[in-house]
C-alpha atoms as a PDB file:
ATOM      1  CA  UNK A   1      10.221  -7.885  17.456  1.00  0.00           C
ATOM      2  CA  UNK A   2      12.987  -9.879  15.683  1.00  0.00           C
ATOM      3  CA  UNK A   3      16.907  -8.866  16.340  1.00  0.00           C
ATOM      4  CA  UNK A   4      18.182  -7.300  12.811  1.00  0.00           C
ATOM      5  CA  UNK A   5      21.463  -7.533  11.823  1.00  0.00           C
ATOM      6  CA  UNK A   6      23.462  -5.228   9.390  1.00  0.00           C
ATOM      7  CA  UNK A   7      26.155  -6.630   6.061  1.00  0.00           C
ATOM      8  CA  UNK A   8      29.519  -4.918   6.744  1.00  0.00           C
ATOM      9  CA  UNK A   9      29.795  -4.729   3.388  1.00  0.00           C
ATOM     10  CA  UNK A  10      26.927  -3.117   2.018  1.00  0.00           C
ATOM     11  CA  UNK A  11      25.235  -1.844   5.000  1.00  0.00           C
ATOM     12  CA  UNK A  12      21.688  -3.602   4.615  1.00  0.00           C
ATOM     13  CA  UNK A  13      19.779  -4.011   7.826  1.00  0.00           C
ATOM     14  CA  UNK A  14      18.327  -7.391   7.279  1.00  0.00           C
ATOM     15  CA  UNK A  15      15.862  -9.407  10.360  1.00  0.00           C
ATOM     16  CA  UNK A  16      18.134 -11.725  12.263  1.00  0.00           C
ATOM     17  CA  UNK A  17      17.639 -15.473  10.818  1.00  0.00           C
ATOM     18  CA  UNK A  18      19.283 -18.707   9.556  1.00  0.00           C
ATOM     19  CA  UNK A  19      21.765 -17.015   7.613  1.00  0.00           C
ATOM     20  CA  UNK A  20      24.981 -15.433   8.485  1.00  0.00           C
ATOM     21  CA  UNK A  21      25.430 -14.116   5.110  1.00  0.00           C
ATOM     22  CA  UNK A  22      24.129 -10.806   3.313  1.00  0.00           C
ATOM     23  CA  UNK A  23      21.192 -11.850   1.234  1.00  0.00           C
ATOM     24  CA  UNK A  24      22.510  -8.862  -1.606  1.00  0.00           C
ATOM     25  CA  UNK A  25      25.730  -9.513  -1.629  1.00  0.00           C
ATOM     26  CA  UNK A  26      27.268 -12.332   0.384  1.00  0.00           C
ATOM     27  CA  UNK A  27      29.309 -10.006   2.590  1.00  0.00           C
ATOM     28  CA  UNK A  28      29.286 -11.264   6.734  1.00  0.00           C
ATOM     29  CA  UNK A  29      26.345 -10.124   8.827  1.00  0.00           C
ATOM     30  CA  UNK A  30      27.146  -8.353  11.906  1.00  0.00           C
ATOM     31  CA  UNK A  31      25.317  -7.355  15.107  1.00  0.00           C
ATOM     32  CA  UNK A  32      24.676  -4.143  16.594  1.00  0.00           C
ATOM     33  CA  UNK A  33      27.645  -4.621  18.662  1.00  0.00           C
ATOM     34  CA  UNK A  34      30.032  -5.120  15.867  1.00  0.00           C
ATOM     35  CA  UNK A  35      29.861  -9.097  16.568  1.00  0.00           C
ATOM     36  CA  UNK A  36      29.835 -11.626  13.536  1.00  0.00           C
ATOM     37  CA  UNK A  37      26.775 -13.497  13.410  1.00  0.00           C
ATOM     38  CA  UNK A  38      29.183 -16.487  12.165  1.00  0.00           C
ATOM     39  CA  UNK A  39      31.207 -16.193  15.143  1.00  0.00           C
ATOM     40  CA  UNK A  40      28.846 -16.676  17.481  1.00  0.00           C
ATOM     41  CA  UNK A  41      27.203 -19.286  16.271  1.00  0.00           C
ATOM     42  CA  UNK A  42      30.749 -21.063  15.672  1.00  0.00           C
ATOM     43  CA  UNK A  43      31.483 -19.995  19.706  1.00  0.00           C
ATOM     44  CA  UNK A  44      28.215 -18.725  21.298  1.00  0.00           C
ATOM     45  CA  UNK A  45      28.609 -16.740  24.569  1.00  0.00           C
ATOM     46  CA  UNK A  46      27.235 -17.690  28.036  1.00  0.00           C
ATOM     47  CA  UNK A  47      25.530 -14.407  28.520  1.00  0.00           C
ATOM     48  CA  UNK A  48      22.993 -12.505  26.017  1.00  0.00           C
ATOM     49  CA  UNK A  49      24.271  -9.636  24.020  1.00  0.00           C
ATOM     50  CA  UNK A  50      25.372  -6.192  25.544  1.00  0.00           C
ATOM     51  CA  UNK A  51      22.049  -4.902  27.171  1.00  0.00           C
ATOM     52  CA  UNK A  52      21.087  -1.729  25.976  1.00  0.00           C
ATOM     53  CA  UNK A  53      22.814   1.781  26.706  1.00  0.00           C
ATOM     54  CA  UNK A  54      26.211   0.344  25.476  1.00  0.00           C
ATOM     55  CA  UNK A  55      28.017   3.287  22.837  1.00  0.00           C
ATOM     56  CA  UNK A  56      28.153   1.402  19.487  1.00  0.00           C
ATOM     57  CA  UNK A  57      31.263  -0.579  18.492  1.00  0.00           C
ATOM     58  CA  UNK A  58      33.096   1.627  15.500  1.00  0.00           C
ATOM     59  CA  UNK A  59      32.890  -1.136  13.263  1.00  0.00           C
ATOM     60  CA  UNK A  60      28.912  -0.520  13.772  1.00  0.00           C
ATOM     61  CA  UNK A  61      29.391   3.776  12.688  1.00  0.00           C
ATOM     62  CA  UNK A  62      28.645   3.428   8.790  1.00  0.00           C
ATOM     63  CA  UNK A  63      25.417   1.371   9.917  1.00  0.00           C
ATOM     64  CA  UNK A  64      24.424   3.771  12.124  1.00  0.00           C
ATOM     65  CA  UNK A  65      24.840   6.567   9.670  1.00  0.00           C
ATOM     66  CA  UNK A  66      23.367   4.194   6.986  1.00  0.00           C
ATOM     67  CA  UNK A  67      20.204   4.107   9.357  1.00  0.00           C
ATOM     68  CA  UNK A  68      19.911   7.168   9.311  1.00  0.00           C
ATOM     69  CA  UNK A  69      20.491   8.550  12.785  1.00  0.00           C
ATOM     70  CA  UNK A  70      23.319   7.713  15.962  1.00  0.00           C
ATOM     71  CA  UNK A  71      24.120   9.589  19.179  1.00  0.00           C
ATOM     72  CA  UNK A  72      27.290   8.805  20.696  1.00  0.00           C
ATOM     73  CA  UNK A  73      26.217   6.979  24.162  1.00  0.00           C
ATOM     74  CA  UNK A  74      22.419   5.518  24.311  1.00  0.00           C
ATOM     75  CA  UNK A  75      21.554   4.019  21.326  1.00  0.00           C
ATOM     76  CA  UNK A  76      18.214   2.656  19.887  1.00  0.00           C
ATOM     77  CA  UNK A  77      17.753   0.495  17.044  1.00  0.00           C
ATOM     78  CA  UNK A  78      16.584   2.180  14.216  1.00  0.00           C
ATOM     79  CA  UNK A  79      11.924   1.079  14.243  1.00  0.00           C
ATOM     80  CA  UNK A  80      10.142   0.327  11.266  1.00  0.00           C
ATOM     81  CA  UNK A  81       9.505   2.919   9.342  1.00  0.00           C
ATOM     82  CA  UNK A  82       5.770   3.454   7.688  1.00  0.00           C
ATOM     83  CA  UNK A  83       5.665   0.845   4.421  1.00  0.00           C
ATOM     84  CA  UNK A  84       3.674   3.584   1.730  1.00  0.00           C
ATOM     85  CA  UNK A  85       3.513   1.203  -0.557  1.00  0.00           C
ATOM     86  CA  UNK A  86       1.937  -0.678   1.635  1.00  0.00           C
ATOM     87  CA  UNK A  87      -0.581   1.233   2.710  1.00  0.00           C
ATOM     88  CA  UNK A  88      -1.362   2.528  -0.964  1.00  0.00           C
ATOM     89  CA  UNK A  89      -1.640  -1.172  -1.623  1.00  0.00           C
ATOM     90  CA  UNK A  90      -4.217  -1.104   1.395  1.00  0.00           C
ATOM     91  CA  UNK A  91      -6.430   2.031  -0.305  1.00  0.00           C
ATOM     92  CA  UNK A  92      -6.517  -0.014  -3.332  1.00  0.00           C
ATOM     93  CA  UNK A  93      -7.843  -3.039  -2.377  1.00  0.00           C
ATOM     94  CA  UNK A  94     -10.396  -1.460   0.683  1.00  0.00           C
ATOM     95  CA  UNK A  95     -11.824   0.277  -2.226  1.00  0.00           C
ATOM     96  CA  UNK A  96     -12.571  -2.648  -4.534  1.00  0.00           C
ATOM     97  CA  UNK A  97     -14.018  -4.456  -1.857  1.00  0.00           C
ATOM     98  CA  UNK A  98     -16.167  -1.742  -0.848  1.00  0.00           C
ATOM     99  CA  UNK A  99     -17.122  -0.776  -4.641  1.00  0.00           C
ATOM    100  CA  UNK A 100     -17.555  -4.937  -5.083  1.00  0.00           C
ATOM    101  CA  UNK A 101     -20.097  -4.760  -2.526  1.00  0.00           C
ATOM    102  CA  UNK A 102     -21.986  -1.510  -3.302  1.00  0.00           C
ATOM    103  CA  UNK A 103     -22.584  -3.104  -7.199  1.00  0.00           C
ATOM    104  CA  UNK A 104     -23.754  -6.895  -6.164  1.00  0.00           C
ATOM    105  CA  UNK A 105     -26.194  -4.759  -3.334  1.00  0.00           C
ATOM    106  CA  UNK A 106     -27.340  -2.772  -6.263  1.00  0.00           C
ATOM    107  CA  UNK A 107     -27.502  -5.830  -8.146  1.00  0.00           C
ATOM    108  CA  UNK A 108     -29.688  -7.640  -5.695  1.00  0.00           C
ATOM    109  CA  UNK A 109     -31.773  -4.227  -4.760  1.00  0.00           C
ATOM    110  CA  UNK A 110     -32.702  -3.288  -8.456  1.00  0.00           C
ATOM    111  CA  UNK A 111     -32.599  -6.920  -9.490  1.00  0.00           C
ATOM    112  CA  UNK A 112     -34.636  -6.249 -12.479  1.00  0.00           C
ATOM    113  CA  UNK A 113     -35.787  -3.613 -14.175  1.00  0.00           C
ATOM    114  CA  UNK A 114     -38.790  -2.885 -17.746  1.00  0.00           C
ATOM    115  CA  UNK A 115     -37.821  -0.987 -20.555  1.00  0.00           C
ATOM    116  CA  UNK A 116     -40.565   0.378 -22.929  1.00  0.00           C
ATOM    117  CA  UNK A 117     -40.611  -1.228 -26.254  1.00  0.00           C
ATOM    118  CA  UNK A 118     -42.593   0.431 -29.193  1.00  0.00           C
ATOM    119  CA  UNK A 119     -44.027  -1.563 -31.754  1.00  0.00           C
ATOM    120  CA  UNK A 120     -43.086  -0.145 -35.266  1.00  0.00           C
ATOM    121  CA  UNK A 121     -46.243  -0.810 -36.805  1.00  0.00           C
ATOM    122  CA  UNK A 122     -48.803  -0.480 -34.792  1.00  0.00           C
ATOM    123  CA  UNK A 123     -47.119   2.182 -32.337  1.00  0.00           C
ATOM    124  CA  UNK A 124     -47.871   0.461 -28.951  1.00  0.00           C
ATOM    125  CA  UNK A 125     -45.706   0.526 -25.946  1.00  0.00           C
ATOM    126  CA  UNK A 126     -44.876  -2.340 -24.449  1.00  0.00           C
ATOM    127  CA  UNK A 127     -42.708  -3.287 -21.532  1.00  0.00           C
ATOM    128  CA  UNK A 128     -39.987  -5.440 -21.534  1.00  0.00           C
ATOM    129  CA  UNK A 129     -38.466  -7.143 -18.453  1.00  0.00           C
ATOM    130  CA  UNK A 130     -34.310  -7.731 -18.090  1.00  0.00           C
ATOM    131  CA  UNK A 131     -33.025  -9.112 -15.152  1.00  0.00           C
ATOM    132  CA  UNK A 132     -29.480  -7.233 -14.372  1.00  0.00           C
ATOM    133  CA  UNK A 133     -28.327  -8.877 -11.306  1.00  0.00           C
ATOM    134  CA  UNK A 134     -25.969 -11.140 -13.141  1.00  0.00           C
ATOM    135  CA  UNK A 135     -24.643  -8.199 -15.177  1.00  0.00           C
ATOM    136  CA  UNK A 136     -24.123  -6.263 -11.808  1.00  0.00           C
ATOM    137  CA  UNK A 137     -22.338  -9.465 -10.593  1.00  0.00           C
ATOM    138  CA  UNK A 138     -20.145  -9.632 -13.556  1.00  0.00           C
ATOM    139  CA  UNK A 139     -19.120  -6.088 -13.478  1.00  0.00           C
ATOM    140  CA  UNK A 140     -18.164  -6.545  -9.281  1.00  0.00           C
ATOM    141  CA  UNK A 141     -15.850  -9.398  -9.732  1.00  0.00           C
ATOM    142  CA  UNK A 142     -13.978  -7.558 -12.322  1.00  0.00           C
ATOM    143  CA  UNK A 143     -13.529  -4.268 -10.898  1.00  0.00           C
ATOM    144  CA  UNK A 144     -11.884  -6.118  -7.814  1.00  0.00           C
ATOM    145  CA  UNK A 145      -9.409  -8.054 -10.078  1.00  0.00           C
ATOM    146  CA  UNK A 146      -8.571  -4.544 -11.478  1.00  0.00           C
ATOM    147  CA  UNK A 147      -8.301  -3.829  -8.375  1.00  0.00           C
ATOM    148  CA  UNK A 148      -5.919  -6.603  -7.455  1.00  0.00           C
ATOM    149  CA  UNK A 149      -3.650  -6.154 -10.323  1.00  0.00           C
ATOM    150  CA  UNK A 150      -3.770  -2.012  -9.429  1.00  0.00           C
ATOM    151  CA  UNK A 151      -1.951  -3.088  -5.710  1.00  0.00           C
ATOM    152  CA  UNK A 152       0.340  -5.507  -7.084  1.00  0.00           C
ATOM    153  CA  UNK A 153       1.402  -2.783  -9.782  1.00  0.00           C
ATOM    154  CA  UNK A 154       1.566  -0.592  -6.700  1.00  0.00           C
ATOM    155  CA  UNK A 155       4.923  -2.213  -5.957  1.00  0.00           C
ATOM    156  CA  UNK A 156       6.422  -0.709  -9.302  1.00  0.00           C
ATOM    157  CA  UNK A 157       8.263   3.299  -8.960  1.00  0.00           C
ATOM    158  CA  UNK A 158       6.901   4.144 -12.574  1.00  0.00           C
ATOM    159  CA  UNK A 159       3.422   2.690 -11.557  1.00  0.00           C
ATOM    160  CA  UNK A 160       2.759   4.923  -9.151  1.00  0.00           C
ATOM    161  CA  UNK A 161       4.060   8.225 -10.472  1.00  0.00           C
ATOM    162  CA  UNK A 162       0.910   7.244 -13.367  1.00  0.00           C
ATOM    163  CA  UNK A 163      -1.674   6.520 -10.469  1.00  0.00           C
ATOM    164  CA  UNK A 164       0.043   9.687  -9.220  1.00  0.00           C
ATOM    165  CA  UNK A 165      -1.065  11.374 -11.931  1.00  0.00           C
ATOM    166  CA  UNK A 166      -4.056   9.567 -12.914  1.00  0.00           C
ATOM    167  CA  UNK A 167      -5.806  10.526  -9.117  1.00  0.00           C
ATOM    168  CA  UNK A 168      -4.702  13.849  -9.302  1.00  0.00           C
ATOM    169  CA  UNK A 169      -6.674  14.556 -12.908  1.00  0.00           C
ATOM    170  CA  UNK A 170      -9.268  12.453 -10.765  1.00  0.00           C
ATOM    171  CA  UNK A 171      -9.784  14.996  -8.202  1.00  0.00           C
ATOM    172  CA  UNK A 172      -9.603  17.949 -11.085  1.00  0.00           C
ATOM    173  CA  UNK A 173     -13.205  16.514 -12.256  1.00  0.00           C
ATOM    174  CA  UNK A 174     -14.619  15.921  -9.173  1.00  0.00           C
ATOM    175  CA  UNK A 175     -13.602  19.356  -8.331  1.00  0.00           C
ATOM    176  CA  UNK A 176     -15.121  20.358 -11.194  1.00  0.00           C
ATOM    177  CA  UNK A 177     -18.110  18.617 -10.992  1.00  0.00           C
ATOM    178  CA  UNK A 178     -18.718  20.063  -6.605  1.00  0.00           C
ATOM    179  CA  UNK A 179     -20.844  23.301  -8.238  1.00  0.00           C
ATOM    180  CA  UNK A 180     -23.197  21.142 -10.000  1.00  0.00           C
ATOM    181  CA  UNK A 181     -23.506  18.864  -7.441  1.00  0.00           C
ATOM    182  CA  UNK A 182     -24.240  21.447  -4.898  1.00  0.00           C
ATOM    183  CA  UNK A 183     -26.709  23.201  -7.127  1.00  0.00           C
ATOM    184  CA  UNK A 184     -28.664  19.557  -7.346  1.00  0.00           C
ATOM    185  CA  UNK A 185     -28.090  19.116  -3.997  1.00  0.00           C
ATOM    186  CA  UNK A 186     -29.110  15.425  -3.007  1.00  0.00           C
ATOM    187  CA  UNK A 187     -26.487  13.083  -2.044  1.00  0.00           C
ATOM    188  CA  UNK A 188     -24.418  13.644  -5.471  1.00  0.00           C
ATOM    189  CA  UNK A 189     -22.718  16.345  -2.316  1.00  0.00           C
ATOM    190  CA  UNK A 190     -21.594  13.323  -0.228  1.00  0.00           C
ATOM    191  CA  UNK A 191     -20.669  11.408  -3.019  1.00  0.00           C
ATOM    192  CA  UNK A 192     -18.521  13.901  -4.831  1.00  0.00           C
ATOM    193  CA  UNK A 193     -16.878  14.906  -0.840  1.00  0.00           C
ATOM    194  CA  UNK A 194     -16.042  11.346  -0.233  1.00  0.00           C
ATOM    195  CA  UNK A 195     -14.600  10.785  -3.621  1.00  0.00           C
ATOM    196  CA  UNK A 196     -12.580  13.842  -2.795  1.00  0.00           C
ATOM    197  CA  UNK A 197     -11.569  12.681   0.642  1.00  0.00           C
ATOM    198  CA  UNK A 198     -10.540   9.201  -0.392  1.00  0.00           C
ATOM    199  CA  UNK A 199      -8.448  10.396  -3.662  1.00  0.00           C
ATOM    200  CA  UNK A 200      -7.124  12.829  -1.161  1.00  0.00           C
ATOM    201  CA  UNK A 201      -5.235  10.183   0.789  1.00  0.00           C
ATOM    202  CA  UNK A 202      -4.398   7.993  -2.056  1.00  0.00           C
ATOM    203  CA  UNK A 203      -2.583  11.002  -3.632  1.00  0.00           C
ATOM    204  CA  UNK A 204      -0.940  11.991  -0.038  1.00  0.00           C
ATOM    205  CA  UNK A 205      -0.056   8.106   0.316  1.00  0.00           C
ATOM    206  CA  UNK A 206       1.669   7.751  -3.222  1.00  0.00           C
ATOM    207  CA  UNK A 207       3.301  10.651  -3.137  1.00  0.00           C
ATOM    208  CA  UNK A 208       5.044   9.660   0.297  1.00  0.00           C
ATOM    209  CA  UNK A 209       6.020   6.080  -1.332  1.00  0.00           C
ATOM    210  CA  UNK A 210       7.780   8.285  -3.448  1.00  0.00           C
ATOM    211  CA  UNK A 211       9.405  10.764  -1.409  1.00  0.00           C
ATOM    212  CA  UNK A 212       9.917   7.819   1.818  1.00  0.00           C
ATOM    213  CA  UNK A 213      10.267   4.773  -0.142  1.00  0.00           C
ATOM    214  CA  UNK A 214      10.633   1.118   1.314  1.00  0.00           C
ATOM    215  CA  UNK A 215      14.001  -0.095   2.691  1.00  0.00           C
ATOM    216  CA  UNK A 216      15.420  -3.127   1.479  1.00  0.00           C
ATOM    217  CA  UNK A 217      15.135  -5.269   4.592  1.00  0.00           C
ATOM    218  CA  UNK A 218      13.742  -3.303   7.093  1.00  0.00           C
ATOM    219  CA  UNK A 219      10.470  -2.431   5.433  1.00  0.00           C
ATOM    220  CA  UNK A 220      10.086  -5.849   3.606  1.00  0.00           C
END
């Protein structure tokens, strides 16, 4: 796991690197210590840094309290924290490539199919053959660029308050639709259950971006 070191200007906990400069806003980059990156570099010690178990420098107390947590004494550096967006990003794009698949092996499986044709005048059926596998094919490659552009929106506050929203009128009609399903029984049951399960954790993942967003730096 990379070292990170913190701006003493604007408190952003950024992955130790090249720079010795705050990407935001230019102000010096410090360890957890309370050394300057730039220092160090300019004069760099014999020994390794402080190991741990040494009380934070005071210069260091706003980062601490920035991270969000700091005994006096041991100290830990602040872990990465769960990216939601991330992982809503994840949902997304396991479930084109899973509905991608299901609608080329439907394509292949019911490759074509006969419709009956009546003749106007003389009143005979006949049957006509289509083949459907390219339309299934079609229709697979652009429900996973939906499904692309969906996770890259994903990134976007506004974005996913309307998936938000969207998913949870979503489970409202599957809901609605669990009676029927259990009076037909069949696998409509499973169908309409998994639907429920995965909106379930698509709505439980969006909502935490929201609540727990991404850091800037530490969850990038």
């Amino acid at each position: 796991m990379a070292q990170s070191v913190v701006c003493q200007s604007c408190w952003t906990w950024w992955p130790l690197g090249d720079r010795s400069t705050c990407k935001s806003c230019g102000g010096p980059l410090l360890f957890q210590d309370g050394r300057h990156v730039a220092e160090l570099r300019a004069a760099p010690p014999a020994q390794a840094p402080v190991a741990a178990g040494l009380a934070p420098s005071p210069a260091m107390q706003p980062a601490y309290a920035a991270a969000g947590a700091a005994p006096p004494g041991d100290y830990v550096l602040p872990r990465h924290r769960t990216n939601w967006v991330t992982v809503c990003q994840a949902i997304t794009l396991g479930y084109g490539v899973l509905a991608m698949l299901g609608l080329i092996l439907v394509g292949l499986v019911v490759h074509r199919i006969q419709v009956p044709l009546a003749d106007p005048g003389t009143g005979a059926i006949s049957y006509q053959t289509f083949d459907i596998g390219p339309a299934f094919v079609i229709g697979a490659v652009v429900l996973m660029a939906v499904c692309v552009l969906f996770a890259w929106l994903t990134q976007y506050t506004t974005a996913r308050v309307i998936f938000l929203a969207l998913t949870g009128l979503a489970m409202l009609s599957a809901g609605s639709r669990f009676g029927a399903d259990m009076r037909a029984q069949g696998g409509f049951v499973w169908l309409t259950l998994t639907s429920l399960a995965v909106d379930l954790g698509y709505a439980f993942a969006l909502l935490m971006s929201l609540i727990n967003p991404p850091r800037r730096g530490l969850d990038a």
